[in-house]
N, C-alpha and C. Protein backbone atom coordinates (compact mmCIF):
# COMPACT_ATOMS: atom_id res chain seq x y z
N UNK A 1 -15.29 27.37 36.60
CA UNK A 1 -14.66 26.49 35.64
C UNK A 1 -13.37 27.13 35.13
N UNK A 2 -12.70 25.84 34.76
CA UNK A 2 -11.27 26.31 34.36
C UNK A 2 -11.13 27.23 32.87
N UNK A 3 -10.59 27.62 32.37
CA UNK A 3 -10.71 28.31 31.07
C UNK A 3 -9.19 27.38 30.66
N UNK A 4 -9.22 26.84 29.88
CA UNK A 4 -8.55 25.86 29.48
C UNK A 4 -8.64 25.72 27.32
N UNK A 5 -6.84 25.64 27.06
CA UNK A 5 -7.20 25.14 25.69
C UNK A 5 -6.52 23.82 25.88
N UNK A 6 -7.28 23.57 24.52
CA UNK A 6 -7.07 22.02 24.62
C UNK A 6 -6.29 21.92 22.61
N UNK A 7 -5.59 20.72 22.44
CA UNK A 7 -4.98 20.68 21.12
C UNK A 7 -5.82 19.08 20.44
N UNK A 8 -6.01 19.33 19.64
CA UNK A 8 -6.34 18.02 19.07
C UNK A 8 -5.51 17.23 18.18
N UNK A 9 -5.58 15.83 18.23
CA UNK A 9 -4.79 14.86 17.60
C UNK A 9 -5.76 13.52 17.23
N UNK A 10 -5.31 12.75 16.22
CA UNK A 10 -6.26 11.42 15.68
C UNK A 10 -5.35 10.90 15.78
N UNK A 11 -6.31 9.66 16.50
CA UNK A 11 -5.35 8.24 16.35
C UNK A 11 -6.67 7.68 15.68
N UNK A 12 -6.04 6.28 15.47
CA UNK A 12 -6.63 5.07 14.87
C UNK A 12 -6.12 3.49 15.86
N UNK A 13 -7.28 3.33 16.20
CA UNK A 13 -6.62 2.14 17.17
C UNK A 13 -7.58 1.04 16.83
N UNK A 14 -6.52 -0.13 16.82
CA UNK A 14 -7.05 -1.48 16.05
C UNK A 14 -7.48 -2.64 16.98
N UNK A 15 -8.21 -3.89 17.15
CA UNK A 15 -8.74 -4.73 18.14
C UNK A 15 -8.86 -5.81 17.53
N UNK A 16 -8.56 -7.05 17.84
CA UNK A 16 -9.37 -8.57 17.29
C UNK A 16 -10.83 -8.40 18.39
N UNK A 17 -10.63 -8.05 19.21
CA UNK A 17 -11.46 -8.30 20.15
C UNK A 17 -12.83 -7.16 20.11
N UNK A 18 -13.06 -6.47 19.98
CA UNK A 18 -14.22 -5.04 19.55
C UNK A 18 -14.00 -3.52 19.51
N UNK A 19 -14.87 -2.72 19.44
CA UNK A 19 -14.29 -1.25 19.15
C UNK A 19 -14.24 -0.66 20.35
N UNK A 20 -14.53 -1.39 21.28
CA UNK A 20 -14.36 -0.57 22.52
C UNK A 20 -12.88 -1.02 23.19
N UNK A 21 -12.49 -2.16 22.98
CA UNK A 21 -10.91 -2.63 23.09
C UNK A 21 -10.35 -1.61 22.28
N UNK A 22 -10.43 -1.62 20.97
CA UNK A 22 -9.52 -0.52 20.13
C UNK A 22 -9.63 0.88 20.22
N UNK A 23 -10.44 0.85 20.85
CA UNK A 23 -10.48 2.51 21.87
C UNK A 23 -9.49 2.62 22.78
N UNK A 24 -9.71 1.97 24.19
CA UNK A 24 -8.59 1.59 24.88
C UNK A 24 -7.33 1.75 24.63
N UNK A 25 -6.74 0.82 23.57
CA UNK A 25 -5.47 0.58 22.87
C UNK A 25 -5.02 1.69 22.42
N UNK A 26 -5.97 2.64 21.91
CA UNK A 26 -5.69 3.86 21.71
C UNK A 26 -5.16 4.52 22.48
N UNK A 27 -6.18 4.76 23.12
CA UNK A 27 -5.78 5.98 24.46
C UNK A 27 -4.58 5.38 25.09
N UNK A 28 -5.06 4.46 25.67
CA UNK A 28 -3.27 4.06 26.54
C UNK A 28 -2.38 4.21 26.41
N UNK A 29 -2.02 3.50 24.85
CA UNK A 29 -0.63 4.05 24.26
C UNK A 29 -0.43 5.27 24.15
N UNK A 30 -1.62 5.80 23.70
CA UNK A 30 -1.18 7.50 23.45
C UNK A 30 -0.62 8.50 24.82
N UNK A 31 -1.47 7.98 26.22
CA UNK A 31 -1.22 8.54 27.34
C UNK A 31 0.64 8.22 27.44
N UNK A 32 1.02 7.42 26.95
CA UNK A 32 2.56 7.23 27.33
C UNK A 32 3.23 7.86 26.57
N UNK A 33 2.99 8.87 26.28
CA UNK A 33 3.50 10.37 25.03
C UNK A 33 2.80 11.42 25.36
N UNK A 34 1.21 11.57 25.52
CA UNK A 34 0.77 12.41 25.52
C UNK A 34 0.50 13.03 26.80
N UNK A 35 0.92 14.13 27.34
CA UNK A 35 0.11 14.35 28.91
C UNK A 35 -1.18 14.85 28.56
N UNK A 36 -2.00 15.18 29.61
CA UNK A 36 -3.40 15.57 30.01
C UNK A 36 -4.57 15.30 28.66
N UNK A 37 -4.50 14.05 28.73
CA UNK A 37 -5.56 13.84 27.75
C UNK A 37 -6.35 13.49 28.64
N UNK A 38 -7.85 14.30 27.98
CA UNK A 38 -9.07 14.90 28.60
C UNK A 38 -10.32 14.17 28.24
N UNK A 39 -10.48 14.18 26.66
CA UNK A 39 -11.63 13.68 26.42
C UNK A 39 -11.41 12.97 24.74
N UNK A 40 -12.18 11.94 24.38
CA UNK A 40 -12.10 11.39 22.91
C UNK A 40 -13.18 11.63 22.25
N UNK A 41 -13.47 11.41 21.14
CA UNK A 41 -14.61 11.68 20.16
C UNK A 41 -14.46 10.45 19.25
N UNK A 42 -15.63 9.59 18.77
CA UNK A 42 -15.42 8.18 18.19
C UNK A 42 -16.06 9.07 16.57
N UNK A 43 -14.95 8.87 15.73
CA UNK A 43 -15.00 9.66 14.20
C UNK A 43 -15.61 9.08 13.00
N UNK A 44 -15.06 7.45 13.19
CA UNK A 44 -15.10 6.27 12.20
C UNK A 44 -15.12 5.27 13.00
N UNK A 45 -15.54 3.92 12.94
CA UNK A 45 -15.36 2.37 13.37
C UNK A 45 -15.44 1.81 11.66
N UNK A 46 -14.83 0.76 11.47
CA UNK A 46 -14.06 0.57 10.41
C UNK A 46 -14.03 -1.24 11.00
N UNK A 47 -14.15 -2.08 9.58
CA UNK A 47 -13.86 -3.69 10.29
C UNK A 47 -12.53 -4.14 9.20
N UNK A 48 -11.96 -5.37 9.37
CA UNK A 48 -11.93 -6.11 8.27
C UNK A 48 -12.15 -7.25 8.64
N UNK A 49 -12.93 -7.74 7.36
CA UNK A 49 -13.69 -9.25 7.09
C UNK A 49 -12.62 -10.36 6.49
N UNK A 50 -12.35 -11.84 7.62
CA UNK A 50 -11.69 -12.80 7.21
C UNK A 50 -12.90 -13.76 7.25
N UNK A 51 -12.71 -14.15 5.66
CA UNK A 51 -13.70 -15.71 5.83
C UNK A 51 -15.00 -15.51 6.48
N UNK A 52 -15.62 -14.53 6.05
CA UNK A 52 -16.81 -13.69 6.31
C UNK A 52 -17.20 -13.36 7.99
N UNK A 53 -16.11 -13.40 8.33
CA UNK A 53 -16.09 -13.02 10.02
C UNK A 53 -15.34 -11.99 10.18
N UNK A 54 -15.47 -11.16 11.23
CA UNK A 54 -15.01 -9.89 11.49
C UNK A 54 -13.29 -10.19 12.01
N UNK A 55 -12.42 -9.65 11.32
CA UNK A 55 -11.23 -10.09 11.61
C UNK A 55 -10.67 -9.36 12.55
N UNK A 56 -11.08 -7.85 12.14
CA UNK A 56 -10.41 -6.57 13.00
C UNK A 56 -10.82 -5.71 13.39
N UNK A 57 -11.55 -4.80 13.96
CA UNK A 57 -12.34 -3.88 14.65
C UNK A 57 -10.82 -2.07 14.09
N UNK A 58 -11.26 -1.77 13.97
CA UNK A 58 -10.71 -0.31 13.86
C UNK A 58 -11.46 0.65 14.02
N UNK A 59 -11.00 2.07 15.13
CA UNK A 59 -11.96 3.21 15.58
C UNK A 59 -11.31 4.01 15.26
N UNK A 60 -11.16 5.36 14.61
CA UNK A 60 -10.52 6.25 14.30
C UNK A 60 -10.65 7.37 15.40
N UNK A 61 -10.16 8.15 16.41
CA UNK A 61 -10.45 8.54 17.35
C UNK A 61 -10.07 10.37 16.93
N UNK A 62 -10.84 11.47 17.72
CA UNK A 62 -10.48 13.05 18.22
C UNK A 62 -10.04 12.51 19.38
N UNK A 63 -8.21 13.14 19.96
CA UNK A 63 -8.57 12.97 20.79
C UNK A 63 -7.96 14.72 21.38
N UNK A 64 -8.56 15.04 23.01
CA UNK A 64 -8.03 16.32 23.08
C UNK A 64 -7.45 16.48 23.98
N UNK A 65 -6.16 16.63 24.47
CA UNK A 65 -5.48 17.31 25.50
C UNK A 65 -5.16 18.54 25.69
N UNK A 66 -5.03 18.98 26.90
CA UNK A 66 -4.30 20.09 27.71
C UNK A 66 -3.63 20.56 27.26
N UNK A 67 -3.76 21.79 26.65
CA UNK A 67 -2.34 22.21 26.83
C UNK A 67 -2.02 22.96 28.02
N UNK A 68 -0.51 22.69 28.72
CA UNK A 68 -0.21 23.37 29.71
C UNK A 68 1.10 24.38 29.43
N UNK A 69 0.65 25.37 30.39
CA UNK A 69 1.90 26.04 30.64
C UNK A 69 3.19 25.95 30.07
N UNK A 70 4.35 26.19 29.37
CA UNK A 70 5.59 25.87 29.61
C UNK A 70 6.46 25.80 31.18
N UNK A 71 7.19 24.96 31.71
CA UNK A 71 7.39 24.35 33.20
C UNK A 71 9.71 24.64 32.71
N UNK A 72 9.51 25.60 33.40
CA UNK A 72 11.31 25.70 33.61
C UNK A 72 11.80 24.27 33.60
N UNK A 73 13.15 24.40 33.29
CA UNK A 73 13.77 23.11 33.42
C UNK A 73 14.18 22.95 35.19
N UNK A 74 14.19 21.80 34.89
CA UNK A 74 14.67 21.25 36.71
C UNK A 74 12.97 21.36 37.83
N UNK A 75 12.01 21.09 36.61
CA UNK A 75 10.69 20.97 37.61
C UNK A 75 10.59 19.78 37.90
N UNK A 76 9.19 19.23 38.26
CA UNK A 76 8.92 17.96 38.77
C UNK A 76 8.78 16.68 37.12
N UNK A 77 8.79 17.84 36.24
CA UNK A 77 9.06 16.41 34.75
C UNK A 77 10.43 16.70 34.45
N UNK A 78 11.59 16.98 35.21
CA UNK A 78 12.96 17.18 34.78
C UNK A 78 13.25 17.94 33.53
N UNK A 79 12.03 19.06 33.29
CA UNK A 79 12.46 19.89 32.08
C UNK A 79 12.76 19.01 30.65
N UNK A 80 12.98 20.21 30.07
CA UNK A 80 12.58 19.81 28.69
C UNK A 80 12.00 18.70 27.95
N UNK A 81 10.47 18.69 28.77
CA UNK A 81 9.84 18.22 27.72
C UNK A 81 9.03 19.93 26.91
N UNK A 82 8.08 19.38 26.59
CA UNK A 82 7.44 20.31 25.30
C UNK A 82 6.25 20.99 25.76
N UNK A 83 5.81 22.38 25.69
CA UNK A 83 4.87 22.46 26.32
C UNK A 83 3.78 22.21 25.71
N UNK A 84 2.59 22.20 25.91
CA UNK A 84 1.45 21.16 25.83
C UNK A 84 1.34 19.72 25.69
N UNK A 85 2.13 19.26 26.92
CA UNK A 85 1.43 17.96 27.70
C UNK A 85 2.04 17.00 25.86
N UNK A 86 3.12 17.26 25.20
CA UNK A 86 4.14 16.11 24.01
C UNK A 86 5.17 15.89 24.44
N UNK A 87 5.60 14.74 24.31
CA UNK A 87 6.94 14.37 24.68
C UNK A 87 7.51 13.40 23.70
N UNK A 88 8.06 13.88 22.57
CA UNK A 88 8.29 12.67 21.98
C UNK A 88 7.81 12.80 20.53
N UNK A 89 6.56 12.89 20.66
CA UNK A 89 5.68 13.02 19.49
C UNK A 89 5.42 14.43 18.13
N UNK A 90 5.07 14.04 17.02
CA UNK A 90 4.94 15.14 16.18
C UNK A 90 3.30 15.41 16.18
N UNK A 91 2.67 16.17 16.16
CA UNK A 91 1.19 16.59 16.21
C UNK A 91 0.72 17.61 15.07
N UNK A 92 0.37 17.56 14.42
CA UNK A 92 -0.02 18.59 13.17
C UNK A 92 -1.15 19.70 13.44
């Protein structure tokens, strides 16, 4: 096995449709910023009630990626992005 660290980050991802859609919604978007995301952890599910029906599904998510290497500029991601698998994003 690999010996691997990984960084953690929370999202919160929202659904009309159930908590397993707002899981999804999560991750996906996040994959288009985040590289090597690995695995999620479900923290909270959360609703809101319209007219005594479930209006909105909300999952509060762990999620954990890769961190990789730093990659010289002029590699196969055209350099300078950030190392551990961010591009874009602030992570606390």
């Amino acid at each position: 096995m690999s010996e691997h660290v990984y960084k953690l980050i929370d999202l919160v991802g929202s659904s009309t449709t159930s908590t397993d859609d707002a899981i999804r919604n999560a991750i996906e978007t996040a994959a288009l910023t985040v590289r090597h995301i690995d695995w999620f952890e479900v923290v909270e599910t959360r609703g809101h009630v319209v007219d005594g029906r479930v209006g909105h599904y909300q999952v509060t998510l762990k999620v954990g990626f890769r961190l990789a290497p730093e990659t010289p500029a002029g590699d196969e991601d055209g350099g300078g992005r950030q190392a551990g698998g961010v591009s874009g994003i602030g992570t606390a």
